[in-house]
Protein backbone atom coordinates (compact mmCIF):
# COMPACT_ATOMS: atom_id res chain seq x y z
CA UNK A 1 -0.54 -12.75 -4.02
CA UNK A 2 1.39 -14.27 -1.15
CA UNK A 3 4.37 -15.97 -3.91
CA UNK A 4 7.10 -13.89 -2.86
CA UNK A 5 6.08 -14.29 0.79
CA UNK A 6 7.19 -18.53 -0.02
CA UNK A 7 10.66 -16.98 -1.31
CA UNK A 8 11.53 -15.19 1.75
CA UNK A 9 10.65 -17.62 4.11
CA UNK A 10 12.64 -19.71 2.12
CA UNK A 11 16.18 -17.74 2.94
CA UNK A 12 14.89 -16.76 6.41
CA UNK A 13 14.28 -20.61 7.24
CA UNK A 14 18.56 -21.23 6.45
CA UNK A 15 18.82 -20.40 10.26
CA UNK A 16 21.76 -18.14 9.57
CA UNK A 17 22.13 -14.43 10.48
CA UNK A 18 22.51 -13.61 6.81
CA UNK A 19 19.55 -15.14 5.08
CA UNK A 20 17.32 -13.55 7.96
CA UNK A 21 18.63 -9.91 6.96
CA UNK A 22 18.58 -10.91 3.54
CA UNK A 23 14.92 -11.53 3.58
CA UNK A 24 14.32 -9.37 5.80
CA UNK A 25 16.08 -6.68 3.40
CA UNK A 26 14.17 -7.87 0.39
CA UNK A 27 10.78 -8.04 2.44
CA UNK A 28 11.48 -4.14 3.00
CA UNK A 29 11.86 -3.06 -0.60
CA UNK A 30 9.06 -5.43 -1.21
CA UNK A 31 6.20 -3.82 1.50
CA UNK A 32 7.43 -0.54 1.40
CA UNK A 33 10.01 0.24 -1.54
CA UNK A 34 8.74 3.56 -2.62
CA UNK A 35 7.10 4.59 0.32
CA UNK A 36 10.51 3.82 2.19
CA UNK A 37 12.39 5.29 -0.08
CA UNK A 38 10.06 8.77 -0.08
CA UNK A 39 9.82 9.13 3.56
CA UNK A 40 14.02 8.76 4.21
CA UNK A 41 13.78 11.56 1.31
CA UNK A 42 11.77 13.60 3.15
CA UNK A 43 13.47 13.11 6.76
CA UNK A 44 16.69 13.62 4.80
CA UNK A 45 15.28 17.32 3.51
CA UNK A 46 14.09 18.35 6.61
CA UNK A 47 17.87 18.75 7.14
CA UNK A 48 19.85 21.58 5.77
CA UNK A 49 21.52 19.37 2.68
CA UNK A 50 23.23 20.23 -0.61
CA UNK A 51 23.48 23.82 0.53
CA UNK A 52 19.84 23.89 -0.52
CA UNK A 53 17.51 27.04 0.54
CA UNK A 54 14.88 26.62 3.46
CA UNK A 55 11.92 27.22 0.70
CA UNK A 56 13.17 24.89 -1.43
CA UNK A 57 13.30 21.81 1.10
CA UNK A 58 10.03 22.46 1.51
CA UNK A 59 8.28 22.59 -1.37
CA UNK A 60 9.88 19.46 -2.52
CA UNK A 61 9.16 17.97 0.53
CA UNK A 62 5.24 19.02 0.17
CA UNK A 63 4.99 18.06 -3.60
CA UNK A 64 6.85 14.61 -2.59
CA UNK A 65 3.95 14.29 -0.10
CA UNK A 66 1.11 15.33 -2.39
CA UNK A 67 2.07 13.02 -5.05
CA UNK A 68 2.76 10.05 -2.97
CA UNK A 69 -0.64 10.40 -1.22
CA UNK A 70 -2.66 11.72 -3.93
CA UNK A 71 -1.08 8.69 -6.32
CA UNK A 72 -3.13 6.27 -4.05
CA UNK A 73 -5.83 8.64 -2.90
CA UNK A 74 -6.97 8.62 -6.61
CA UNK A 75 -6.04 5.39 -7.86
CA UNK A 76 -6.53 3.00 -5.05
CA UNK A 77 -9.67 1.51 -6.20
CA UNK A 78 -8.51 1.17 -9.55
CA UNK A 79 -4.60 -0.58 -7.82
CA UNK A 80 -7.28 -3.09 -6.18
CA UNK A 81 -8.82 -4.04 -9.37
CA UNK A 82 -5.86 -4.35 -11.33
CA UNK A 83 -4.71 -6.93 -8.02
CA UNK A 84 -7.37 -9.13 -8.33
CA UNK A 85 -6.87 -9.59 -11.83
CA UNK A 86 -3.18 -10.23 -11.65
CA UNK A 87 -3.91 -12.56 -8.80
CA UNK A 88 -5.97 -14.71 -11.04
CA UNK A 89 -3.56 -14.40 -13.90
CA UNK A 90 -1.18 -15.97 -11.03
CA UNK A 91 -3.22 -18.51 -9.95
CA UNK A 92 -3.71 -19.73 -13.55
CA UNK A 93 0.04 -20.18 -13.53
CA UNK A 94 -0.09 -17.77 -16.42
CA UNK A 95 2.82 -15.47 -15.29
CA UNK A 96 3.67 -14.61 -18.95
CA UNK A 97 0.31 -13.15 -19.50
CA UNK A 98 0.17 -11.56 -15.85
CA UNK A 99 2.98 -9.13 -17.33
CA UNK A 100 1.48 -8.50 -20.52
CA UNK A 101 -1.37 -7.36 -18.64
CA UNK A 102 0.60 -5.45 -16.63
CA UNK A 103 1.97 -3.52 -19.34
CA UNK A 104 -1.12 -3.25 -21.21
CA UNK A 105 -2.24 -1.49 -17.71
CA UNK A 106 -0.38 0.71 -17.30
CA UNK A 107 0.13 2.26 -21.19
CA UNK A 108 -3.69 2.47 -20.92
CA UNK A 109 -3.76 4.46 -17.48
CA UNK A 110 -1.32 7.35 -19.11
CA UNK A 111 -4.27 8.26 -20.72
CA UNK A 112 -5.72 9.38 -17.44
CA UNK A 113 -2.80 9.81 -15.75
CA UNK A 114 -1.17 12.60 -17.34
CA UNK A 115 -3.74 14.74 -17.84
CA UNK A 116 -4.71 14.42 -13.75
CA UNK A 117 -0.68 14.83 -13.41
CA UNK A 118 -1.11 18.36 -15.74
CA UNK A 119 -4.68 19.12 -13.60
CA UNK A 120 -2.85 18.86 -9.99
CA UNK A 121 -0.05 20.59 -11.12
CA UNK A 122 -1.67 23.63 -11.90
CA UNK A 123 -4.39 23.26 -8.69
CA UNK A 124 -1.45 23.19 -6.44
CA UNK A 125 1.78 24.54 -8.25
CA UNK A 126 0.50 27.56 -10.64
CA UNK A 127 2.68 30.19 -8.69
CA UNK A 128 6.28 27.89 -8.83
CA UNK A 129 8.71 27.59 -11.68
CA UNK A 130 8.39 25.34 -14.72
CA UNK A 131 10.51 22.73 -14.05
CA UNK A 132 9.34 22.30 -10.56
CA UNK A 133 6.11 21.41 -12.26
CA UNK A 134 7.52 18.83 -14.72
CA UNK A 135 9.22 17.33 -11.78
CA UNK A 136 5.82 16.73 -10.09
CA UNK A 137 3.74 15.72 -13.25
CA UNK A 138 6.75 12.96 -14.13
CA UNK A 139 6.88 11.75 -10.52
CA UNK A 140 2.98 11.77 -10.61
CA UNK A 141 3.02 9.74 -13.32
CA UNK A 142 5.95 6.96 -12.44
CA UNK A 143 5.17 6.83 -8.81
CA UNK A 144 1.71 5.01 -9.92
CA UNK A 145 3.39 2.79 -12.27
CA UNK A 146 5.78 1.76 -9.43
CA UNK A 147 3.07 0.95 -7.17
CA UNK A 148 1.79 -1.13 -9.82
CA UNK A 149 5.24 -3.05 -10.30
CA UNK A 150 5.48 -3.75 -7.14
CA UNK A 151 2.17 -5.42 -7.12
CA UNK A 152 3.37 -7.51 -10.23
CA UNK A 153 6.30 -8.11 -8.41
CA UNK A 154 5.01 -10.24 -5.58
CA UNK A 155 5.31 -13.09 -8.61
CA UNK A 156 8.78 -12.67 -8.56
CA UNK A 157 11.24 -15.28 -7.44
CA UNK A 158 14.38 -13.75 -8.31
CA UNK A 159 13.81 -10.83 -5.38
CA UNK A 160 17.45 -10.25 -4.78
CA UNK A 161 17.25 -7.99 -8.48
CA UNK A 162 14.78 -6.41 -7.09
CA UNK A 163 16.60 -5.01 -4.15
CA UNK A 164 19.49 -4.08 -6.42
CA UNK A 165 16.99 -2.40 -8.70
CA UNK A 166 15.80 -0.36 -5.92
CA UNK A 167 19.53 0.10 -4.48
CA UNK A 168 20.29 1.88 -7.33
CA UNK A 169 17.10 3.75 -8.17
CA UNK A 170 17.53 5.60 -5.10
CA UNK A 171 21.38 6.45 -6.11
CA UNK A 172 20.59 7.87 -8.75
CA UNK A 173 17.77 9.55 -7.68
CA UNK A 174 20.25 11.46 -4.77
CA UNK A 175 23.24 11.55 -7.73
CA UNK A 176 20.53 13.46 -10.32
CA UNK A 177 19.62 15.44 -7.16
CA UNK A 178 23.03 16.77 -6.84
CA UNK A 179 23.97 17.45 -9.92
CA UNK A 180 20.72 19.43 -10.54
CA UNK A 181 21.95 21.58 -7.68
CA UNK A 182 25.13 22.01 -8.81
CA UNK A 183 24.39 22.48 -12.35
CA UNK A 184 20.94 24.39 -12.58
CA UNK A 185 19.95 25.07 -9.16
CA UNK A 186 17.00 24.61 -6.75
CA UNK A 187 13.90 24.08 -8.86
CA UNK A 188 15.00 21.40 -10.89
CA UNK A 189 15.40 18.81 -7.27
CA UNK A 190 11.97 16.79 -7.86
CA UNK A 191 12.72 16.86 -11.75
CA UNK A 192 16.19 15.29 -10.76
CA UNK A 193 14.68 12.90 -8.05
CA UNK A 194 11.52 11.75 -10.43
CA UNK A 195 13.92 10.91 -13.08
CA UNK A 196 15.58 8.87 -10.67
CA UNK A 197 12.49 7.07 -9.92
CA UNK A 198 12.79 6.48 -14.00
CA UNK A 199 15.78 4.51 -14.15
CA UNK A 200 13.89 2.39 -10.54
CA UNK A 201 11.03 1.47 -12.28
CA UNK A 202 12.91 0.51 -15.84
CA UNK A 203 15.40 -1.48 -13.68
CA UNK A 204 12.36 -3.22 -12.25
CA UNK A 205 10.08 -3.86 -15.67
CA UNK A 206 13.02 -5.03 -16.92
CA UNK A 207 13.75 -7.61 -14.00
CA UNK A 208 9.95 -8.64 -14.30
CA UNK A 209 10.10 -8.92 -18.01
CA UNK A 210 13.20 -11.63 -17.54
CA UNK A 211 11.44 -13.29 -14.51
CA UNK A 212 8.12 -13.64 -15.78
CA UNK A 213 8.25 -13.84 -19.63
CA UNK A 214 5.19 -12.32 -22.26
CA UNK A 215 2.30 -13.91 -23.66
CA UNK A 216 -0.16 -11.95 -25.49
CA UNK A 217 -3.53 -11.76 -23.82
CA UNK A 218 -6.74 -10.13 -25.09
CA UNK A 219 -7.90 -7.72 -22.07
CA UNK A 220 -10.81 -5.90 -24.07
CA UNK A 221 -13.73 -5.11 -21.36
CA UNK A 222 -11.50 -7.46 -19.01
CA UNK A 223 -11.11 -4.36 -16.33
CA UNK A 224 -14.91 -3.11 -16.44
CA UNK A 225 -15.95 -6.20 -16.17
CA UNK A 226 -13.94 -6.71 -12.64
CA UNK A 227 -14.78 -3.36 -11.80
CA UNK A 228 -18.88 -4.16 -12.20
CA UNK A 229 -18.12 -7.43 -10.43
CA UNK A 230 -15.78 -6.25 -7.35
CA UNK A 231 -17.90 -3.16 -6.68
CA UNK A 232 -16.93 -3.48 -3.16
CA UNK A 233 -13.30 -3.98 -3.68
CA UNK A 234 -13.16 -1.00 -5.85
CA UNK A 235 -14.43 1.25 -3.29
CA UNK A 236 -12.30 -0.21 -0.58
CA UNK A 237 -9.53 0.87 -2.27
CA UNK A 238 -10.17 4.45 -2.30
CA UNK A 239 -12.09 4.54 0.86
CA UNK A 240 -8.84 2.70 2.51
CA UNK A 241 -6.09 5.52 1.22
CA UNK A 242 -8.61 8.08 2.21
CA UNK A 243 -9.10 7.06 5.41
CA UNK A 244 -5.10 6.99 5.91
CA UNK A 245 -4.78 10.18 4.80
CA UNK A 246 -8.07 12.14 5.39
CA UNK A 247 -6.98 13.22 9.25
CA UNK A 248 -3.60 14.73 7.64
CA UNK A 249 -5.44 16.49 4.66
CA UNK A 250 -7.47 18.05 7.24
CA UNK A 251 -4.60 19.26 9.79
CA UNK A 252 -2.88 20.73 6.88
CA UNK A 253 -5.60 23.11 5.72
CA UNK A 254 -6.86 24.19 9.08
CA UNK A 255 -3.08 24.69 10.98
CA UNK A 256 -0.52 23.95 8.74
CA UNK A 257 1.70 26.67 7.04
CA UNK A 258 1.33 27.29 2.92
CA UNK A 259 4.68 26.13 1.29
CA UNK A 260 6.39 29.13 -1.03
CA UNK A 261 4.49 29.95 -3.75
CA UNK A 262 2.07 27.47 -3.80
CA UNK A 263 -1.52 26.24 -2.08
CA UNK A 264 -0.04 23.52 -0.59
CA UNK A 265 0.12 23.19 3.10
CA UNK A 266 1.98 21.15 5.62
CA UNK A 267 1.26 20.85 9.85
CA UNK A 268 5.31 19.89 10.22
CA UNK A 269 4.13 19.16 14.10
CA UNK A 270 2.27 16.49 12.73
CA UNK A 271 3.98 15.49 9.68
CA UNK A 272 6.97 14.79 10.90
CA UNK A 273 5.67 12.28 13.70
CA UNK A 274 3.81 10.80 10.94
CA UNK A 275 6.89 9.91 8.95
CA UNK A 276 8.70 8.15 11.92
CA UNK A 277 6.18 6.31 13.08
CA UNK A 278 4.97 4.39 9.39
CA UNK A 279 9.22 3.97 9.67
CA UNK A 280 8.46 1.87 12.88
CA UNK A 281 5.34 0.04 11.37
CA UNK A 282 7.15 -1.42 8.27
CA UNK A 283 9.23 -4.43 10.31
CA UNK A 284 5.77 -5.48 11.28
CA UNK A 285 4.92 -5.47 7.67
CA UNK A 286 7.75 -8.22 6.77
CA UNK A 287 6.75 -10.10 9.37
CA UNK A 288 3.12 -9.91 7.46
CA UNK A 289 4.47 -10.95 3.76
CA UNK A 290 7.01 -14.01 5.25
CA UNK A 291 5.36 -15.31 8.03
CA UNK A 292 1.58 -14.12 8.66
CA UNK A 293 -0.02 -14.16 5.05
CA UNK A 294 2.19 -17.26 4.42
CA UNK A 295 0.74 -19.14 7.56
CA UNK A 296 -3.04 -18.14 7.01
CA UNK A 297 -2.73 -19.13 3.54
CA UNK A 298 -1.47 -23.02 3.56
CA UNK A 299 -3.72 -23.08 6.77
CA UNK A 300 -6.71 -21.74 4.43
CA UNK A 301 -5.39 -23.94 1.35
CA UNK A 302 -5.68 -26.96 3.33
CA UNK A 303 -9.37 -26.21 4.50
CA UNK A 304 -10.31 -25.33 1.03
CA UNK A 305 -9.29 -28.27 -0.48
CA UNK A 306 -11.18 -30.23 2.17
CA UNK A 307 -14.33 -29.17 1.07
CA UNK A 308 -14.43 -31.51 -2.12
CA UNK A 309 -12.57 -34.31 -0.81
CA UNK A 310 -13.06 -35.00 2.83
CA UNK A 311 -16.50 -35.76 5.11
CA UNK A 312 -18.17 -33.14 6.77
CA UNK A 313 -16.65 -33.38 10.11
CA UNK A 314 -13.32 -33.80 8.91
CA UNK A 315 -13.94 -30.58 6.71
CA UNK A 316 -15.11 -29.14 10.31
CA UNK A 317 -12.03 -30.47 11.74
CA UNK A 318 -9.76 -28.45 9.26
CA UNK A 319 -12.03 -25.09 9.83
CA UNK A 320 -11.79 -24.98 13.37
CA UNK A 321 -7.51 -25.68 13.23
CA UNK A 322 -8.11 -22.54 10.26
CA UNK A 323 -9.88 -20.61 13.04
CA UNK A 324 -7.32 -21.37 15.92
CA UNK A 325 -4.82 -20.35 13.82
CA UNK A 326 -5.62 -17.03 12.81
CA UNK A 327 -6.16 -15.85 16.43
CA UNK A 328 -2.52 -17.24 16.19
CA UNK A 329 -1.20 -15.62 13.56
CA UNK A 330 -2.77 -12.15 14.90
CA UNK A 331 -1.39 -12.74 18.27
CA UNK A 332 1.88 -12.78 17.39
CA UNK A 333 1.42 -10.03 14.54
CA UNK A 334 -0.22 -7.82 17.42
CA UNK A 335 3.05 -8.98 19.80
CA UNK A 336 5.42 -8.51 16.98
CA UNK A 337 4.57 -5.14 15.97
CA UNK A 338 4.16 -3.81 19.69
CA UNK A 339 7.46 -4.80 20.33
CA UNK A 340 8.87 -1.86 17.95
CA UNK A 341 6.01 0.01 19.12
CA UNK A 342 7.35 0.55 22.75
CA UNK A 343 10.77 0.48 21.15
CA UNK A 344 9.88 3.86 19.79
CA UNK A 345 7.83 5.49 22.51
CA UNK A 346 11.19 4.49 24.92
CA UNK A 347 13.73 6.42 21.97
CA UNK A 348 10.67 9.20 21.87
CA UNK A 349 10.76 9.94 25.63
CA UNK A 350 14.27 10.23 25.86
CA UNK A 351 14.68 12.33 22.91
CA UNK A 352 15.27 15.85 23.79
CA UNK A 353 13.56 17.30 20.98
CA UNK A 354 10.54 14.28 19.93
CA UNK A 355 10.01 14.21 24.05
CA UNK A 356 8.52 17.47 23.99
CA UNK A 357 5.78 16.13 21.23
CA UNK A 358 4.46 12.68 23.76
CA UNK A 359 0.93 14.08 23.49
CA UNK A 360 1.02 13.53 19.69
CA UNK A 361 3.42 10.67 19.31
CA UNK A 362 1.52 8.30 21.79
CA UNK A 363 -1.85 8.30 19.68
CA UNK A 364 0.10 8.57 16.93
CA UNK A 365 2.24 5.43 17.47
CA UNK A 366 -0.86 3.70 18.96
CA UNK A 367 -2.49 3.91 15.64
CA UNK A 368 0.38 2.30 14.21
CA UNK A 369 0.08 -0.23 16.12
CA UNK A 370 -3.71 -0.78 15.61
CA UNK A 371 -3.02 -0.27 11.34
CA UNK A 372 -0.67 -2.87 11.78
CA UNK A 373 -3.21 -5.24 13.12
CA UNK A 374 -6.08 -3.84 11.02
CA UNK A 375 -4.24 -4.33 7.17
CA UNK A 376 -3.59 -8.05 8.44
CA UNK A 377 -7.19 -8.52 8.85
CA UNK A 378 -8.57 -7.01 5.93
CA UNK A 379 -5.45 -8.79 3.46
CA UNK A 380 -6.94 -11.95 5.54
CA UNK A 381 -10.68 -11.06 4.63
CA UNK A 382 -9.58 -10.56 1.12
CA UNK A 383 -8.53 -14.31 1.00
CA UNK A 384 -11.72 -15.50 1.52
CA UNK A 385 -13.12 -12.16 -0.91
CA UNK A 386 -15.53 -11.05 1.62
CA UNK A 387 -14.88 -7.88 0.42
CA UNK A 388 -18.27 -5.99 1.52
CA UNK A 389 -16.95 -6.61 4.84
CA UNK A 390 -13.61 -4.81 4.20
CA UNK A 391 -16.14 -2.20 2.50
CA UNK A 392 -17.28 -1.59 5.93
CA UNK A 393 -15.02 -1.73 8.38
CA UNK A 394 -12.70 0.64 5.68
CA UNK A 395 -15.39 3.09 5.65
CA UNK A 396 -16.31 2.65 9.63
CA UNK A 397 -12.41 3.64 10.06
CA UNK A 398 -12.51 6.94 7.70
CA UNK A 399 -15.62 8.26 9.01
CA UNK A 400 -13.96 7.90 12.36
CA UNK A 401 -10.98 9.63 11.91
CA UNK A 402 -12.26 12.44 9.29
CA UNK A 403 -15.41 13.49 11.68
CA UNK A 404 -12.72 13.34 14.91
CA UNK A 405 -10.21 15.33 13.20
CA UNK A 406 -12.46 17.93 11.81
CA UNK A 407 -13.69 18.28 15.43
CA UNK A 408 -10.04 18.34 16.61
CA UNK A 409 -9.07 20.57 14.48
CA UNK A 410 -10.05 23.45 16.74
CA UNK A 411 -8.98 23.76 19.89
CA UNK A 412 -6.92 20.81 21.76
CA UNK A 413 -9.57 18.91 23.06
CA UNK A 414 -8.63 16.24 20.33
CA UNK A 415 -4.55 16.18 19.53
CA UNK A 416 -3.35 14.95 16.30
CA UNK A 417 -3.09 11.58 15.64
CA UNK A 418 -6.18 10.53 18.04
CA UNK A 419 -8.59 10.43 15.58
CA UNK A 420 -6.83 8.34 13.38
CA UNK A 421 -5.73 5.80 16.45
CA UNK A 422 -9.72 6.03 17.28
CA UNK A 423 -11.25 5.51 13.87
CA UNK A 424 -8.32 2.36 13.04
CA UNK A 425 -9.44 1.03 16.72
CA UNK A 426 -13.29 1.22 15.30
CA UNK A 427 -12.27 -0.49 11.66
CA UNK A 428 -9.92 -3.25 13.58
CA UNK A 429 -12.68 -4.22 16.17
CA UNK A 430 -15.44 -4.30 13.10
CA UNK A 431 -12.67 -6.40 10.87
CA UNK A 432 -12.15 -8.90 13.64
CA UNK A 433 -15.50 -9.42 13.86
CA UNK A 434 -16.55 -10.08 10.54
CA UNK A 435 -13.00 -12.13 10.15
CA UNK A 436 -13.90 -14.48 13.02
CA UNK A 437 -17.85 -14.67 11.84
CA UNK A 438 -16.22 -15.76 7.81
CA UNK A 439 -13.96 -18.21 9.08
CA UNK A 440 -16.27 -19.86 11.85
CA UNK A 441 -18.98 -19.80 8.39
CA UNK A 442 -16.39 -20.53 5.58
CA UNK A 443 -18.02 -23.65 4.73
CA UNK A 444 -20.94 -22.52 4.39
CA UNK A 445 -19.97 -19.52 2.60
CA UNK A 446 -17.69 -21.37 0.16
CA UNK A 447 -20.63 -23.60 -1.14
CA UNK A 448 -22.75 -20.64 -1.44
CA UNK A 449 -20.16 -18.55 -3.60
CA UNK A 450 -19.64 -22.04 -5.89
CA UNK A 451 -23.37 -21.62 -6.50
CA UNK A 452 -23.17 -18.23 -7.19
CA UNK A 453 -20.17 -18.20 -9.49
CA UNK A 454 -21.74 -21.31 -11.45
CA UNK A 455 -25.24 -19.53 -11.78
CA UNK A 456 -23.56 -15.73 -12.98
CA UNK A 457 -21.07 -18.02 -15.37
CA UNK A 458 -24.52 -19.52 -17.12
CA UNK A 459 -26.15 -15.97 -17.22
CA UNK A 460 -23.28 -14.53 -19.01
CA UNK A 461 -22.80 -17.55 -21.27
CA UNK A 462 -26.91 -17.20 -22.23
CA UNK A 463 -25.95 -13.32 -22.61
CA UNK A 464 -22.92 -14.06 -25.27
CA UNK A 465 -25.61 -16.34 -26.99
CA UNK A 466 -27.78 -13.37 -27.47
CA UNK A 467 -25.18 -11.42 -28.78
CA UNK A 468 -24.02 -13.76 -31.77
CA UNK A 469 -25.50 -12.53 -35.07
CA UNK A 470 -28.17 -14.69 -36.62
């Protein structure tokens, strides 16, 4: 999934001033489009804006929150399937039929979508006005088809549409918002900005439609069948939202305040620092897509196509230059990051109002810093689909942070944000481990995969023989 990465680099390699912001631009929209995009909304409401009443900030700002992290919470694993499969749709140079899937995707997932969008709705919203609820079920339901765009559109090549596309899905998002103020008040903001998020992710499929073509492809049993097969993946990706999100969840319902009218709860202490910090984490991010992933992967490509074509110790040769370079890589994606890290903690302290918060925003930038270093890792452990391994350093991370934050949560022994930076700092150690182990064993591990694959591939072919009628 690293063919937009190759684009960027591309522009950022010109050596001028404008094709590093320009990739650097697109990498942004790319990494962190609608998550960008929803935490500036957020920051932006915390503000008195658009003459907009104090209880209605918030509750937009909570149900903007809930669906954002509840989008991934409960569709992660099924996001990590749909990946792989799109990834080998890619890698069979069968872009045409990567979008068909894509579409086919996500017309089938409205069928659970919707109804969870009605279900959460009620749970959380059953004491707000009706339009406030359509807001959330619509954004519900687009906000997971935008995460799945964006996954389709790492394929892209023609990224600069894609910046526009988000350029203007966030206009009109702010110009709906507006005019839903002026013209019918307060509680229809998230129904304004969700249909903003609309015209985003039409702008988008239509940019991916021209980009990558259609080509009919038969997907019956196709996702189950990934889903038996990348057991591990699929609980990674739930396990891996959850254990983002779990310390947060926790805060909320054991300090934070209930928003208007509905069950929801923020911990604005906490939330806040929360926002700015994944601001700070997302340069690290493009540095990821254009130059880490990029890196490991021509370094991996190399050694992989060793292993039919060269001797043994000239396959040898290539793993330990593979091995060299992802201590490399992680160096200066551990350097890179830290650099905005201290950036922040030097605005922080001097900030009259975010200096008074240090005992939070340390941890909490700390585990920033450590998430940074931990996704790299994991993305890197996917390459070579050791995927139990994610499994476990994934669920080594939430068990960390939920059972430190649940402690924390009474009394100030444990501050905010210290379980998370603990439990990341417990999945990143675990990660590198396992990384270093696959890589110094990828040989070995390659053959023995080849000999799996070929063995299941003659089991299923002597199953589809059984199944033919007579």
């Amino acid at each position: 999934m690293a063919g937009i990465g190759f684009e960027l680099r591309k522009v950022a390699s010109l050596g001028n001033a404008r094709g590093v912001f320009q990739a650097s631009l697109s990498g942004i929209m790319i990494v962190a489009g609608p998550w960008l995009i929803s935490i500036l909304t957020i920051l932006l409401f915390q503000q008195p804006v658009m003459g907009i009443p104090l209880e209605f900030r918030e509750l937009f700002v909570a149900s903007t929150v809930y669906t954002y992290s509840l989008s991934l919470i409960l569709n992660g694993g099924f996001h990590y399937i749909f990946t792989r499969i799109l990834s080998d749709y890619l890698y069979r140079n069968e872009p045409g039929k990567a979008f068909a899937y894509t579409l086919n995707y996500m017309v089938k997932s409205n069928l659970f979508l919707i109804p969870l969008a009605f279900f959460l709705s009620v749970l959380f919203l059953s004491g707000v006005s009706k339009l406030h609820q359509a807001g959330f079920i619509l954004l519900f339901v687009v906000i997971n088809h935008i995460w799945i765009l964006m996954l389709t559109a790492s394929a892209m090549k023609r990224f600069n549409q894609l910046l526009f596309g988000f350029i203007l899905g966030m206009s009109g998002s702010l110009l709906l918002m507006k005019a839903a103020m002026e013209l019918i008040g307060s509680e229809a903001l998230l129904l304004a900005y969700a249909l903003g998020q609309v015209i985003l992710f039409t702008i988008v499929f239509i940019y991916l439609k021209q980009d990558m073509g259609w080509e009919k492809v038969t997907v019956k049993g196709e996702f189950y069948r990934y889903m038996k097969r990348y057991k591990y993946l699929f609980a990674t990706g739930f396990l891996y939202y959850g254990a983002l999100w779990i310390d947060k969840m926790i805060y909320w319902f054991a300090k934070g305040d209930v928003i208007g009218n509905s069950i929801m709860r923020l911990y604005p202490s906490y939330d806040i620092i929360v926002y700015l910090t994944n601001l700070m984490m997302i340069p690290g991010l493009v540095f990821f897509v254009i130059y880490s992933e990029t890196e490991f992967y021509m370094t991996l490509k190399k050694f992989l196509n060793s292993l039919s074509r060269k001797p043994y110790h000239e396959i040898q040769a290539f793993r330990s230059v593979l091995v060299s370079t992802n201590k490399h890589i992680l160096r200066e994606q551990f350097g890179f990051q830290a650099v905005f890290t201290l950036l922040f903690l030097v605005i922080s302290v001097n900030h009259p109002q975010l200096s008074l918060q240090m005992r939070i925003i340390i941890p909490t930038a700390l585990g920033i810093l450590m998430l940074g270093l931990f996704i790299c890792m994991i993305n890197f452990l996917f390459y070579i689909e050791q995927y139990k391994y994610v499994l476990i350093s994934t669920a080594l991370f939430f068990s960390c942070n939920s059972a430190l934050a649940w402690i924390g949560k009474e009394g100030n022994l444990i501050t905010p944000g210290m379980s998370s930076l603990l439990g990341v700092f417990a999945g990143t150690i675990c990660a590198g481990a396992f990384l270093h182990y696959s890589l110094k064993n990828l040989d070995r591990i390659m053959f023995t995969a080849i000999t799996k694959g070929q063995l299941r591939d003659i089991r299923e072919h002597n199953l589809e023989k059984l199944k033919l009628p007579r």
